[in-house]
Protein backbone atom coordinates (compact mmCIF):
# COMPACT_ATOMS: atom_id res chain seq x y z
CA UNK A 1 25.37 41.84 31.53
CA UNK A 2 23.48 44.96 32.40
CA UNK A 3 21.55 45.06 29.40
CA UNK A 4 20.09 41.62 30.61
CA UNK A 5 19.47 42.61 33.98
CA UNK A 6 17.15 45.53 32.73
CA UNK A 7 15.58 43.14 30.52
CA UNK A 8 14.97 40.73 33.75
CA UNK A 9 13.77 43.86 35.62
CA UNK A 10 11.49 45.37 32.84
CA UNK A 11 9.83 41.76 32.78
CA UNK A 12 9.56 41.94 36.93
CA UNK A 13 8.17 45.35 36.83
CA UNK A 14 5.43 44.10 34.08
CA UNK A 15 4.33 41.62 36.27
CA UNK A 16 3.84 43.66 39.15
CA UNK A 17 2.17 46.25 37.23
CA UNK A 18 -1.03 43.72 36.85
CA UNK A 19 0.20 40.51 38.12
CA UNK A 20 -2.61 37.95 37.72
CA UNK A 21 -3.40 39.21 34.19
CA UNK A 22 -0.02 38.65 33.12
CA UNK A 23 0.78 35.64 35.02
CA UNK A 24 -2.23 33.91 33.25
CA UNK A 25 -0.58 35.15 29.71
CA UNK A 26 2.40 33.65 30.89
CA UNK A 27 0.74 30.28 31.62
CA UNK A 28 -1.14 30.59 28.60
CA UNK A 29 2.08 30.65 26.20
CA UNK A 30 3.44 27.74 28.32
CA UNK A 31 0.67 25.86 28.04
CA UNK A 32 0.77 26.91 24.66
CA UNK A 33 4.34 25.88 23.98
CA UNK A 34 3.65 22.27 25.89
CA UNK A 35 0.90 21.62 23.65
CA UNK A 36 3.20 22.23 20.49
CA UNK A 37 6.15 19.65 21.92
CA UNK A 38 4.06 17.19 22.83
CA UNK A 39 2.53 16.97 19.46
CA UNK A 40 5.53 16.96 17.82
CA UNK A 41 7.17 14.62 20.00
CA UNK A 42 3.98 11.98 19.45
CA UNK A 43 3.99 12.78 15.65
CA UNK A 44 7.74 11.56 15.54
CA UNK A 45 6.54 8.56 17.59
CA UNK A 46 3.71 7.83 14.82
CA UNK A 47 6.60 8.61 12.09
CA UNK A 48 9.24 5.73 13.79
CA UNK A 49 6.50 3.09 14.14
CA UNK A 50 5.15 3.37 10.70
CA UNK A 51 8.77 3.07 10.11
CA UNK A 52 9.04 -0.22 11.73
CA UNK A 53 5.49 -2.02 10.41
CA UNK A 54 5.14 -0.67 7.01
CA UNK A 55 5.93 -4.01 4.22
CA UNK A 56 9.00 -3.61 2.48
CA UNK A 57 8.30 -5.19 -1.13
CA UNK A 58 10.84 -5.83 -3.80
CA UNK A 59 8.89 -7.04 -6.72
CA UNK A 60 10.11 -9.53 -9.66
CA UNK A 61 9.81 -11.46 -12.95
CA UNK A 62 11.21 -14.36 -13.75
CA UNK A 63 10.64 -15.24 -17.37
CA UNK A 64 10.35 -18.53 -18.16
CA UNK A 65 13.64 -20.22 -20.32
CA UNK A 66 15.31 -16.70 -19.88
CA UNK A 67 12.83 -14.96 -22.45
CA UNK A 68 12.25 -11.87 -21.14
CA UNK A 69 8.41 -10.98 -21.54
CA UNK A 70 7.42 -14.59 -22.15
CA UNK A 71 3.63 -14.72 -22.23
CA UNK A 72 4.02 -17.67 -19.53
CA UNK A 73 5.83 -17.25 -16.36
CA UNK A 74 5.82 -15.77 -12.77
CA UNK A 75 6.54 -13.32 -10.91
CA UNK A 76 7.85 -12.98 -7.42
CA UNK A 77 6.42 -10.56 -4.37
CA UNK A 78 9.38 -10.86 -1.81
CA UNK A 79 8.76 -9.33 2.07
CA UNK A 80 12.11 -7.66 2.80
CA UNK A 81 10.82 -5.69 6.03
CA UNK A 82 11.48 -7.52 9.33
CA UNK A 83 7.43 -7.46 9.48
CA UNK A 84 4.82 -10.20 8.18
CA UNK A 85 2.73 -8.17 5.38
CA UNK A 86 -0.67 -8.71 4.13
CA UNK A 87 -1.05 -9.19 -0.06
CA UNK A 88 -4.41 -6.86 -0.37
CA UNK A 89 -4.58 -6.85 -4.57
CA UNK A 90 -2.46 -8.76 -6.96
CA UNK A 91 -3.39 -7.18 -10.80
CA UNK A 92 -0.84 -8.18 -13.58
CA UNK A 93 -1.50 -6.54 -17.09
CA UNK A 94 -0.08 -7.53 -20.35
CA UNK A 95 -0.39 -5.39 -23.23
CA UNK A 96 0.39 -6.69 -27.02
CA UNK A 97 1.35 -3.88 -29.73
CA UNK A 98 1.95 -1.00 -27.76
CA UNK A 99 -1.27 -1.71 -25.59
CA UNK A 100 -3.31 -2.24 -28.73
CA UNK A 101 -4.61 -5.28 -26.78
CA UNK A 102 -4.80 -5.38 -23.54
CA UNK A 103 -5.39 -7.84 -21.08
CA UNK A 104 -5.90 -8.03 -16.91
CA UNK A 105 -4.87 -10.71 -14.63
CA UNK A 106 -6.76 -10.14 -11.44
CA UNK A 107 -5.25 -13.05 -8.80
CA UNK A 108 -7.62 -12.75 -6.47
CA UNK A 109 -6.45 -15.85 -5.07
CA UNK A 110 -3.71 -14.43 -2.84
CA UNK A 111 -6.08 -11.93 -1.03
CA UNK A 112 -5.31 -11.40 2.45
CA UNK A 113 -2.00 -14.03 1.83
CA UNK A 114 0.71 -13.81 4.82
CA UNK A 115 4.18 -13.28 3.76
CA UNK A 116 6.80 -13.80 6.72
CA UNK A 117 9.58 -11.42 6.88
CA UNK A 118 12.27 -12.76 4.57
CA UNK A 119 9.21 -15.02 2.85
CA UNK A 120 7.91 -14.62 -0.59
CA UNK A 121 5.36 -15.45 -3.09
CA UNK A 122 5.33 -16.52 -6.60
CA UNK A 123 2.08 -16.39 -9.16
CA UNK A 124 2.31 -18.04 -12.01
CA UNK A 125 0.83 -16.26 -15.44
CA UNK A 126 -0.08 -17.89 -18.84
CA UNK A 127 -1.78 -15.20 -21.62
CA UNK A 128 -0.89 -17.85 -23.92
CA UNK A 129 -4.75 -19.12 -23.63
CA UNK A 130 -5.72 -16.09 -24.22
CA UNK A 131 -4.58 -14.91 -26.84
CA UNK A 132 -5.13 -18.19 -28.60
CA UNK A 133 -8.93 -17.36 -27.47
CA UNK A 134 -8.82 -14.22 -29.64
CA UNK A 135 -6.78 -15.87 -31.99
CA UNK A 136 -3.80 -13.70 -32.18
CA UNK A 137 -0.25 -13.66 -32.78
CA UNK A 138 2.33 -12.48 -30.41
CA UNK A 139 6.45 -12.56 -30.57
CA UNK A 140 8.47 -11.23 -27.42
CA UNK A 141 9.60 -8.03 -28.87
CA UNK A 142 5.60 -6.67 -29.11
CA UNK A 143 4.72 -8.02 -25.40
CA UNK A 144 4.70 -5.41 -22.20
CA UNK A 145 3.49 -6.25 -18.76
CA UNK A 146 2.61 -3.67 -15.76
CA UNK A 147 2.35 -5.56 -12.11
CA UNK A 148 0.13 -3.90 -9.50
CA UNK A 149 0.23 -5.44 -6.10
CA UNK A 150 -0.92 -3.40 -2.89
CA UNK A 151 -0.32 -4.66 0.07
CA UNK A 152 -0.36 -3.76 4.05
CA UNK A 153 0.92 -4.27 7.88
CA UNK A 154 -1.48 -6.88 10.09
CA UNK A 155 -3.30 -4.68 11.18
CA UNK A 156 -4.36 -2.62 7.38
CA UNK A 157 -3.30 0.70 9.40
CA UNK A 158 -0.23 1.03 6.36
CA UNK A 159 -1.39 0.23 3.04
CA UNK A 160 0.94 0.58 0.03
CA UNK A 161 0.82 0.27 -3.76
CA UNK A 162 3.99 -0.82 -5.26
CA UNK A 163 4.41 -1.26 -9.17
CA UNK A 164 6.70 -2.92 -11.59
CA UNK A 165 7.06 -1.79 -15.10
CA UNK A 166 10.04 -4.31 -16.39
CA UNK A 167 9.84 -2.30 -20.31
CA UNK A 168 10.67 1.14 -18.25
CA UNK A 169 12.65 -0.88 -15.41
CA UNK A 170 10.92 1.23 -13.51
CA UNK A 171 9.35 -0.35 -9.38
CA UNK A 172 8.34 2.16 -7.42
CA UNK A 173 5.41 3.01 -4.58
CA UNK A 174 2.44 4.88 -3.98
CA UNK A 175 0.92 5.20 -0.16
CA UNK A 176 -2.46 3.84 -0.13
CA UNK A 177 -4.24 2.22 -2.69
CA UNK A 178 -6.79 2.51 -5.45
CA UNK A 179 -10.52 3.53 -5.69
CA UNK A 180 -11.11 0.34 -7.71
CA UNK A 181 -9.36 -1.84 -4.64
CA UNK A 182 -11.45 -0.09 -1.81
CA UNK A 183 -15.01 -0.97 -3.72
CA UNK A 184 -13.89 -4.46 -4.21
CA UNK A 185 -13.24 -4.85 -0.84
CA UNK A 186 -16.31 -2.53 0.86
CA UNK A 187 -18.41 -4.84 -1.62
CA UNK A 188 -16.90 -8.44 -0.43
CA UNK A 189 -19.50 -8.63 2.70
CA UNK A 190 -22.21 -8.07 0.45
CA UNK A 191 -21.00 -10.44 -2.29
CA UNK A 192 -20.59 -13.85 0.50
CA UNK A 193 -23.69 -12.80 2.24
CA UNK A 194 -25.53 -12.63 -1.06
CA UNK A 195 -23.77 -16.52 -2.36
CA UNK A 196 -24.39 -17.56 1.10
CA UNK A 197 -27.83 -16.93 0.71
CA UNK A 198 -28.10 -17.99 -2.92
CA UNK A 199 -26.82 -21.45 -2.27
CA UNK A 200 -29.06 -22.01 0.84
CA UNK A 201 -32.30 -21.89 -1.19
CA UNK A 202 -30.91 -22.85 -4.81
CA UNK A 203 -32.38 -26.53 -5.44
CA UNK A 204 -29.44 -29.05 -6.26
CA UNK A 205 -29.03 -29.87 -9.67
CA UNK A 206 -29.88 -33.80 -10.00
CA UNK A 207 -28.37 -34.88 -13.32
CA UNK A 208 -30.26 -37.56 -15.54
């Protein structure tokens, strides 16, 4: 007890010694401190609502008659948050002898698709075409697929990357999203604006 009120005294005499000086320390490291919790306490705001908005994704094959990696299919993007989500990019790659061939689906279809909370969607694939295009052969056993979908809150302040890889049983998620996915969509103004122009002054075709 008296070793605190020495302490408390020491501190007193300081003050008096050159009050205003030290007062304005003193207010200084208060301010100082106040500055410090209220950033903290806003960060752990920001942390709870991302929390709260950010899509919850579980994604899915179904093969089609119970043949796993059948070259014709779907898949399913399910919204288990309690949050509508925003599809951004849909990109579904299948890859035939170890990758030796390798071929994109890009659905752009489903860009900027709603899913309700609880809600999900299901794309349909079919490589069959293609590889009957390059004329190759194919069994189940030498077929791999990667899914890519990246999607986002309403309001594209939470954007996430989530990927299935069914050989490695492997789903998991990356925040943000691709270089290739940001061009596409900084270039889709330019691309309508440029069709929209394009098909104002393109003479209609009149066939014989």
């Amino acid at each position: 007890m008296n070793n605190v009120l020495n302490n408390l005294n020491h501190v007193w005499d300081w003050l008096n010694a050159n009050g205003a000086s030290h007062v304005t320390v003193i207010l200084g490291v208060v301010t100082g401190l106040n500055v410090l919790l209220t950033w903290w306490m806003a960060k752990a705001i920001a942390r709870q609502t991302r929390a709260m908005i950010q899509p919850v994704v579980n994604l899915e094959f179904h093969w089609k008659n119970e043949e796993k990696y059948n070259p014709e299919s779907y898949f399913e993007i399910k919204n288990l948050g309690s949050q509508p989500l925003l599809v951004i990019d849909v990109k579904l790659y299948c890859g035939l002898d170890g990758g030796r061939w390798h071929y994109t689906d890009h659905q752009t279809l489903w860009d900027e698709h709603i899913i309700p909370p609880g809600g999900s969607l299901c794309p349909r694939f079919n490589f069959n075409r293609i590889f009957e295009r390059d004329k190759l052969s194919w069994s189940l056993e030498r077929l791999s697929y990667s899914l890519e979908v990246v999607v986002a809150d309403l309001s594209k302040s939470i954007k996430l990357t989530y990927f299935n890889l069914p050989i490695l049983s492997i789903v998991n998620v990356h925040k943000g999203m691709s270089l290739s996915v940001r061009w596409r969509y900084f270039l889709k103004p330019f691309k309508r604006h440029y069709y929209r122009i394009y098909y104002k002054f393109k003479k209609p075709h009149c066939p014989l």
